[in-house]
C-alpha atoms as a PDB file:
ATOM      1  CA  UNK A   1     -18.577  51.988 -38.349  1.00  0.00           C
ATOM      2  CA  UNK A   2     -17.383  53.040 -41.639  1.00  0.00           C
ATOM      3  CA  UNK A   3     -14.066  51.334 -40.869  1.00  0.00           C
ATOM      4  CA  UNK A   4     -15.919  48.055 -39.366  1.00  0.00           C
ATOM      5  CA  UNK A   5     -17.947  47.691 -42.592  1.00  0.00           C
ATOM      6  CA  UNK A   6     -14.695  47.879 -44.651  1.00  0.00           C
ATOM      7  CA  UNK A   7     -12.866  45.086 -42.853  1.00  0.00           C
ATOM      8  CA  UNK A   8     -15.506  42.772 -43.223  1.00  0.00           C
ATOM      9  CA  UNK A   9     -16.031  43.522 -46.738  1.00  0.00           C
ATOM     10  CA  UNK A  10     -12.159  42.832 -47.434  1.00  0.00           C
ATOM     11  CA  UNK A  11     -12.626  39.496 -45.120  1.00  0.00           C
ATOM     12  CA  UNK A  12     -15.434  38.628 -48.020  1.00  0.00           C
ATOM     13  CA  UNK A  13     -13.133  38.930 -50.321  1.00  0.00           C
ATOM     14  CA  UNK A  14      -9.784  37.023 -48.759  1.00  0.00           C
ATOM     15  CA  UNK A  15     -12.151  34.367 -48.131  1.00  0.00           C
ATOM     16  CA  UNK A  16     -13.910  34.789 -51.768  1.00  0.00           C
ATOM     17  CA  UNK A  17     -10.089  34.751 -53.207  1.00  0.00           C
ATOM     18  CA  UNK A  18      -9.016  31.812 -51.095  1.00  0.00           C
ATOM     19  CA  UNK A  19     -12.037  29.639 -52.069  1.00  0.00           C
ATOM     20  CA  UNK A  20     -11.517  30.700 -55.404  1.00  0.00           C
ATOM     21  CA  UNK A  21      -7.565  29.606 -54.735  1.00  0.00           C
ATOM     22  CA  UNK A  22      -8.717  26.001 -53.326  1.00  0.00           C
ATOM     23  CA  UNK A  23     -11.219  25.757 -56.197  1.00  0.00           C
ATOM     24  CA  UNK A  24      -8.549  26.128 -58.932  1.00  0.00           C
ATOM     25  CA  UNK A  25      -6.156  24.151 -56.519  1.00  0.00           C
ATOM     26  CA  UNK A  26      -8.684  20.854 -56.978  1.00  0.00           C
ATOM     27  CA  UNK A  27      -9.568  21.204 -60.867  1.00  0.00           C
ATOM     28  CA  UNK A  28      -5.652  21.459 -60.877  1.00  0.00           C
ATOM     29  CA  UNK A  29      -5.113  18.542 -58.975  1.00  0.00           C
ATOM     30  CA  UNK A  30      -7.832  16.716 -61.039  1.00  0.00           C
ATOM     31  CA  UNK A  31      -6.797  17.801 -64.289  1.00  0.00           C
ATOM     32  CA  UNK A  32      -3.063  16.739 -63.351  1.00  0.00           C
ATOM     33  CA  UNK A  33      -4.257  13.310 -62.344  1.00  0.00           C
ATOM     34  CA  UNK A  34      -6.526  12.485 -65.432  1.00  0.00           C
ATOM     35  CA  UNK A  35      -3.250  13.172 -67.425  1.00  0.00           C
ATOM     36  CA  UNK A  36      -1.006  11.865 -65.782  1.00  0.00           C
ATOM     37  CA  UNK A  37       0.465   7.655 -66.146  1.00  0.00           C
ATOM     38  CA  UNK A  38       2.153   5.395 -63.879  1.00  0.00           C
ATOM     39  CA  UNK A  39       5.022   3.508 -66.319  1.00  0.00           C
ATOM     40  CA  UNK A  40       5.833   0.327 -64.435  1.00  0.00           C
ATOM     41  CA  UNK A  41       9.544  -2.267 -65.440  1.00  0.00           C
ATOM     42  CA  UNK A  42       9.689  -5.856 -65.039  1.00  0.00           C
ATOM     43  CA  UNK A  43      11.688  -7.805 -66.928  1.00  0.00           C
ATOM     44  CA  UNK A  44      14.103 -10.727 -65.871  1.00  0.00           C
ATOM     45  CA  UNK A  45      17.507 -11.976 -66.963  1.00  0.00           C
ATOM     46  CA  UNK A  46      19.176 -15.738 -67.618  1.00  0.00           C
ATOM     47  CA  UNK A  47      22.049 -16.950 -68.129  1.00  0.00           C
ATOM     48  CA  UNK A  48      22.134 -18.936 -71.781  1.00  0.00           C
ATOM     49  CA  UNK A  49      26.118 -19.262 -71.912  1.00  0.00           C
ATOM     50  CA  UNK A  50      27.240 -22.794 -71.969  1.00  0.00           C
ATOM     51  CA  UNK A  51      30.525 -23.312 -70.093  1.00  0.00           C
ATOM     52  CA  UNK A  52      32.032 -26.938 -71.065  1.00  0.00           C
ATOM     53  CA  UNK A  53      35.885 -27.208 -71.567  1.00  0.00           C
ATOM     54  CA  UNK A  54      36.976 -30.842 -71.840  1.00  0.00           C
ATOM     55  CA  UNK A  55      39.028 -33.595 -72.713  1.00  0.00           C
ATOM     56  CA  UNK A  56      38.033 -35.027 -76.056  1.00  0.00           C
ATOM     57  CA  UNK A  57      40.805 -37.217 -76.730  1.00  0.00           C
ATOM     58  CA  UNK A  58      44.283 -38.923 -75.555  1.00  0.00           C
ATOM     59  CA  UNK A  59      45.980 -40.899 -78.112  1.00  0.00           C
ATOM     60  CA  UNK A  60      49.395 -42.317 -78.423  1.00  0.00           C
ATOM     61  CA  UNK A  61      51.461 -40.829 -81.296  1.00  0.00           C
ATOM     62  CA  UNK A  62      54.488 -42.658 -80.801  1.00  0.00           C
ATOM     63  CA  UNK A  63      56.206 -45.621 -78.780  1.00  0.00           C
ATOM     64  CA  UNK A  64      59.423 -47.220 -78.868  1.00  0.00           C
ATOM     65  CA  UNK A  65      59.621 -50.478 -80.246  1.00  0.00           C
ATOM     66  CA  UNK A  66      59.061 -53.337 -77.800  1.00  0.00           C
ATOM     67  CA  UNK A  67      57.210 -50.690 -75.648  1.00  0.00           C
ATOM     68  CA  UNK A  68      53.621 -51.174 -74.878  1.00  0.00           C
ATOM     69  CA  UNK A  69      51.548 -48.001 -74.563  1.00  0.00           C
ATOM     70  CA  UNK A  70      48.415 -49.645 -73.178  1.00  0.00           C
ATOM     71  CA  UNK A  71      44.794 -48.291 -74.172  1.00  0.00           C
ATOM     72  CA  UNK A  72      44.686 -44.730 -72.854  1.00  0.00           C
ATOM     73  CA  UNK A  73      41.412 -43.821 -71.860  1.00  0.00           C
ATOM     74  CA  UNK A  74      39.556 -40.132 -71.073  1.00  0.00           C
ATOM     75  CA  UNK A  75      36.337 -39.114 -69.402  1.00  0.00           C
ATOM     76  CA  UNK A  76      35.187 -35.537 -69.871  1.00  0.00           C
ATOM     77  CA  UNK A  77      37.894 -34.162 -67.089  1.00  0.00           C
ATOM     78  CA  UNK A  78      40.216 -36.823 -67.016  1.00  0.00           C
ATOM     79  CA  UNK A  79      42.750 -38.826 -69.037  1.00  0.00           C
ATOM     80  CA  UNK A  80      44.316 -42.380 -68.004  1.00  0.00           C
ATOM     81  CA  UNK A  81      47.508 -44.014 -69.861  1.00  0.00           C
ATOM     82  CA  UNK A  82      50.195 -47.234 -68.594  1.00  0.00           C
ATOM     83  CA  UNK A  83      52.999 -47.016 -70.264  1.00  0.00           C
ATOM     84  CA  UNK A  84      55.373 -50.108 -70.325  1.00  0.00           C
ATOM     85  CA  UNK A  85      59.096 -49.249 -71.224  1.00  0.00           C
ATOM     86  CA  UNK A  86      61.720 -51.643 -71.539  1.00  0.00           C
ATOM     87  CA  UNK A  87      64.998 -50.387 -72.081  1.00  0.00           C
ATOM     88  CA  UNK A  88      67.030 -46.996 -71.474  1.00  0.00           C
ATOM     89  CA  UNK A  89      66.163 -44.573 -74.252  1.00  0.00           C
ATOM     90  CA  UNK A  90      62.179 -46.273 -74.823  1.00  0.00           C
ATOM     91  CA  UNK A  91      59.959 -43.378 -75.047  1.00  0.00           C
ATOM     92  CA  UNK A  92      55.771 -43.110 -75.482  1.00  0.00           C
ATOM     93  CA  UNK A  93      54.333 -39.934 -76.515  1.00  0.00           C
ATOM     94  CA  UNK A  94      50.754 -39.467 -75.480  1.00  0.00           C
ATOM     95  CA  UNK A  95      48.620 -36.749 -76.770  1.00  0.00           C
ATOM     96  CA  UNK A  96      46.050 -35.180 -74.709  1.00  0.00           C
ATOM     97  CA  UNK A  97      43.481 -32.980 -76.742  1.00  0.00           C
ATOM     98  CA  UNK A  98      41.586 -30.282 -74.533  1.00  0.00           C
ATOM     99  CA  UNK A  99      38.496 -28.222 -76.390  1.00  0.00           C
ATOM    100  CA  UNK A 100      35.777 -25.340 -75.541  1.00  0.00           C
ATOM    101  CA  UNK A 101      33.087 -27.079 -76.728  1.00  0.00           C
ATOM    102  CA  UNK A 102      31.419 -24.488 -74.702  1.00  0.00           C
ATOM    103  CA  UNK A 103      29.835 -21.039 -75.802  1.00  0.00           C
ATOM    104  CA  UNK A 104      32.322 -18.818 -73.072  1.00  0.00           C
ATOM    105  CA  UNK A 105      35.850 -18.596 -73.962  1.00  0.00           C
ATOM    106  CA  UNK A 106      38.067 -20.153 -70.859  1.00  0.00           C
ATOM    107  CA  UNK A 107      41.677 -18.868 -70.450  1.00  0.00           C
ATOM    108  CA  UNK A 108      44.322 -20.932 -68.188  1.00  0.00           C
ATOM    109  CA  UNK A 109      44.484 -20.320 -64.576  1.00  0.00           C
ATOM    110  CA  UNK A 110      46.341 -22.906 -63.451  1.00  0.00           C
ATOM    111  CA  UNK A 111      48.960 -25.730 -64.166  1.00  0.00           C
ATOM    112  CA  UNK A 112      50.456 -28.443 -62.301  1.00  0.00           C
ATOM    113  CA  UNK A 113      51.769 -31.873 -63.166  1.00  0.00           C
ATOM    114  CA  UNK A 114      53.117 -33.352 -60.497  1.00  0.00           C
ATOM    115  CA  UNK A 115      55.368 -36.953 -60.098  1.00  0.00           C
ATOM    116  CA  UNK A 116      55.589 -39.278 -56.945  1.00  0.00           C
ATOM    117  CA  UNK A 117      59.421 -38.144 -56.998  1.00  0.00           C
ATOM    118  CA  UNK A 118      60.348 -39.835 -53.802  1.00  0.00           C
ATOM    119  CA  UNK A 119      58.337 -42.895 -54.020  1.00  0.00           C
ATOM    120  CA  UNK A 120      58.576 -43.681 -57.971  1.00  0.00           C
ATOM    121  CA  UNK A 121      61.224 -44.590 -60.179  1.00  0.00           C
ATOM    122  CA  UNK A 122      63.827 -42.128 -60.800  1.00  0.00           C
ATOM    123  CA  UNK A 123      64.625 -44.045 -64.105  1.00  0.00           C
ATOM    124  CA  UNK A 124      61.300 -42.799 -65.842  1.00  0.00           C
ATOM    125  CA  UNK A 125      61.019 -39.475 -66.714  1.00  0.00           C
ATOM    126  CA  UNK A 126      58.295 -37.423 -67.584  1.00  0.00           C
ATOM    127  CA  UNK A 127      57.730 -34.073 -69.251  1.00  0.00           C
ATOM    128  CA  UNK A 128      54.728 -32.337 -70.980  1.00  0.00           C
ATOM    129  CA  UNK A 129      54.763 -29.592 -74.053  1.00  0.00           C
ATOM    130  CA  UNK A 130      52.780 -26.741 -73.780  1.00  0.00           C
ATOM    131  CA  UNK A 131      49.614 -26.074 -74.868  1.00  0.00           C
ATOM    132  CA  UNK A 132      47.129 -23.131 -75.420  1.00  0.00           C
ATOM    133  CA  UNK A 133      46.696 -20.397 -72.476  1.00  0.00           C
ATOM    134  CA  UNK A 134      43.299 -19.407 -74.669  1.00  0.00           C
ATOM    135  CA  UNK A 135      40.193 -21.143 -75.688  1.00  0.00           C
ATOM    136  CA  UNK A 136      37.779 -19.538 -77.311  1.00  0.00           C
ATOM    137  CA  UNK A 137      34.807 -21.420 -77.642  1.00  0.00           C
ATOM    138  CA  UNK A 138      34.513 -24.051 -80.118  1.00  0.00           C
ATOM    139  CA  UNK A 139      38.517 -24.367 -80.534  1.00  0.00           C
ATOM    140  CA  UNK A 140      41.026 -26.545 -78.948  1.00  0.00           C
ATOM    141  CA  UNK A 141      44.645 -27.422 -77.737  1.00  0.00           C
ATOM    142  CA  UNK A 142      46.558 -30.266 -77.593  1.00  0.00           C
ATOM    143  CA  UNK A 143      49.543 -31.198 -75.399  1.00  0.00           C
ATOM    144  CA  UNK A 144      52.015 -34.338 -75.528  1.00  0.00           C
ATOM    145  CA  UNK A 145      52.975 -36.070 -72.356  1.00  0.00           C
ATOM    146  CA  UNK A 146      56.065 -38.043 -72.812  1.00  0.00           C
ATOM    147  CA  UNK A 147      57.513 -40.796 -70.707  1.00  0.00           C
ATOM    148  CA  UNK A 148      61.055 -41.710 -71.053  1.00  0.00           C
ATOM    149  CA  UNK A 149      63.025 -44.308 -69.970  1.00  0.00           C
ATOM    150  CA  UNK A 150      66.282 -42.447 -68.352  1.00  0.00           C
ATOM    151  CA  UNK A 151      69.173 -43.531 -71.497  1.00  0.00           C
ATOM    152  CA  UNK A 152      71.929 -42.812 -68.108  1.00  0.00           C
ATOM    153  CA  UNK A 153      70.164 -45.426 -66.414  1.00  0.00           C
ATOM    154  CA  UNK A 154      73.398 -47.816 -66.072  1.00  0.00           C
ATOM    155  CA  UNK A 155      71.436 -50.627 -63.387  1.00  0.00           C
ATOM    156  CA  UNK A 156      68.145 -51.717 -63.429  1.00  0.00           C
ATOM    157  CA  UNK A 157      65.698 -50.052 -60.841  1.00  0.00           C
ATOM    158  CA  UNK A 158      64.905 -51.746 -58.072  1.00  0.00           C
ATOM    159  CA  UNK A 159      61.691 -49.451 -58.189  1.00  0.00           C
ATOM    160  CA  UNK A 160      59.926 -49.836 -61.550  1.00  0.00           C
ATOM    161  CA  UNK A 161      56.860 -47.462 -61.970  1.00  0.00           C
ATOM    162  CA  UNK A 162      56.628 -43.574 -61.721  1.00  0.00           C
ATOM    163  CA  UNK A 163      53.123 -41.793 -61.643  1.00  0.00           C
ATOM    164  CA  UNK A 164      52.059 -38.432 -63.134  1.00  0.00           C
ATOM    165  CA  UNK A 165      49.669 -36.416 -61.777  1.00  0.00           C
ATOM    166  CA  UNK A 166      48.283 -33.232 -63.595  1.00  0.00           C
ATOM    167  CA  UNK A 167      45.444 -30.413 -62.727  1.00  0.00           C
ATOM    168  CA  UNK A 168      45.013 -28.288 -66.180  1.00  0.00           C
ATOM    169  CA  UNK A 169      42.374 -25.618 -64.581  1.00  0.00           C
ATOM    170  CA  UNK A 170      40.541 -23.412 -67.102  1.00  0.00           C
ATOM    171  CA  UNK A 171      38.526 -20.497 -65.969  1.00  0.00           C
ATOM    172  CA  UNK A 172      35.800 -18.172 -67.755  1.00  0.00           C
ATOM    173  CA  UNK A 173      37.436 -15.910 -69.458  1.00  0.00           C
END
């Protein structure tokens, strides 16, 4: 009996111990909770830069006399000139101003001028000077397109006009 009253005493006290246990288990649990804070993020993000490389000018800087250079013109992304040559050796000079009026600097990607070679006039002759590969914003670059009246042209063309075509491509540096 002795040895029957002994196990249930020690029973009393596992179960007095484990209540004890749960007890400080729960004011833990509490205690950890009152001190303890959820921190929460939010926030968002835009865009502000201002991308805006463009044409901002063509002008003629020279012309041959008798030539006519016609009014060029220029939109935002494109210039327009006519050039009327007489004579071998007439030439036009057209400048073409390009700036980064933008707030992201733009570096070249691409260049191609192209002629109508098979169709135009192989009297005229074009070519174009270079012109920055860089832009940071606020600056700006200026290349000359000039159209030439081939001085080895001996007969008069039967075909009398030559177009240029050119795609200057800029991309965010």
């Amino acid at each position: 009996m002795k040895g029957v009253k002994n196990m249930r005493q020690n029973k009393k006290k596992i179960l007095l111990s484990l209540s004890i246990f749960l007890f400080l288990l729960l004011i833990m649990a509490v205690g950890y909770a009152s001190f303890a804070t959820q921190l929460r993020l939010s926030g968002s993000a835009e865009i502000i830069g201002a991308w805006d490389v463009r044409i901002t000018n063509i002008e003629v800087v020279q012309a041959s006399e008798g030539t006519n250079p016609g009014t060029p013109s220029f939109t935002n992304t494109s210039a327009t000139f006519n050039a009327q040559l007489v004579k071998p050796k007439d030439e036009i000079i057209y400048r073409v101003t390009i700036q980064n009026l933008g707030s992201i600097n733009a570096k070249l990607e691409n260049v191609v001028f192209q002629t109508d070679e098979k169709t135009g006039s192989s009297a005229i002759l074009y070519q174009t000077t270079s012109f920055a590969n860089k832009l940071k914003a606020g600056e700006k670059t200026s290349f000359d397109v000039i159209v030439t009246y081939d001085e080895n042209s001996k007969i008069p063309p039967t075909t009398k006009s030559k177009t240029i075509t050119g795609i200057i491509e800029y991309v965010q540096e």
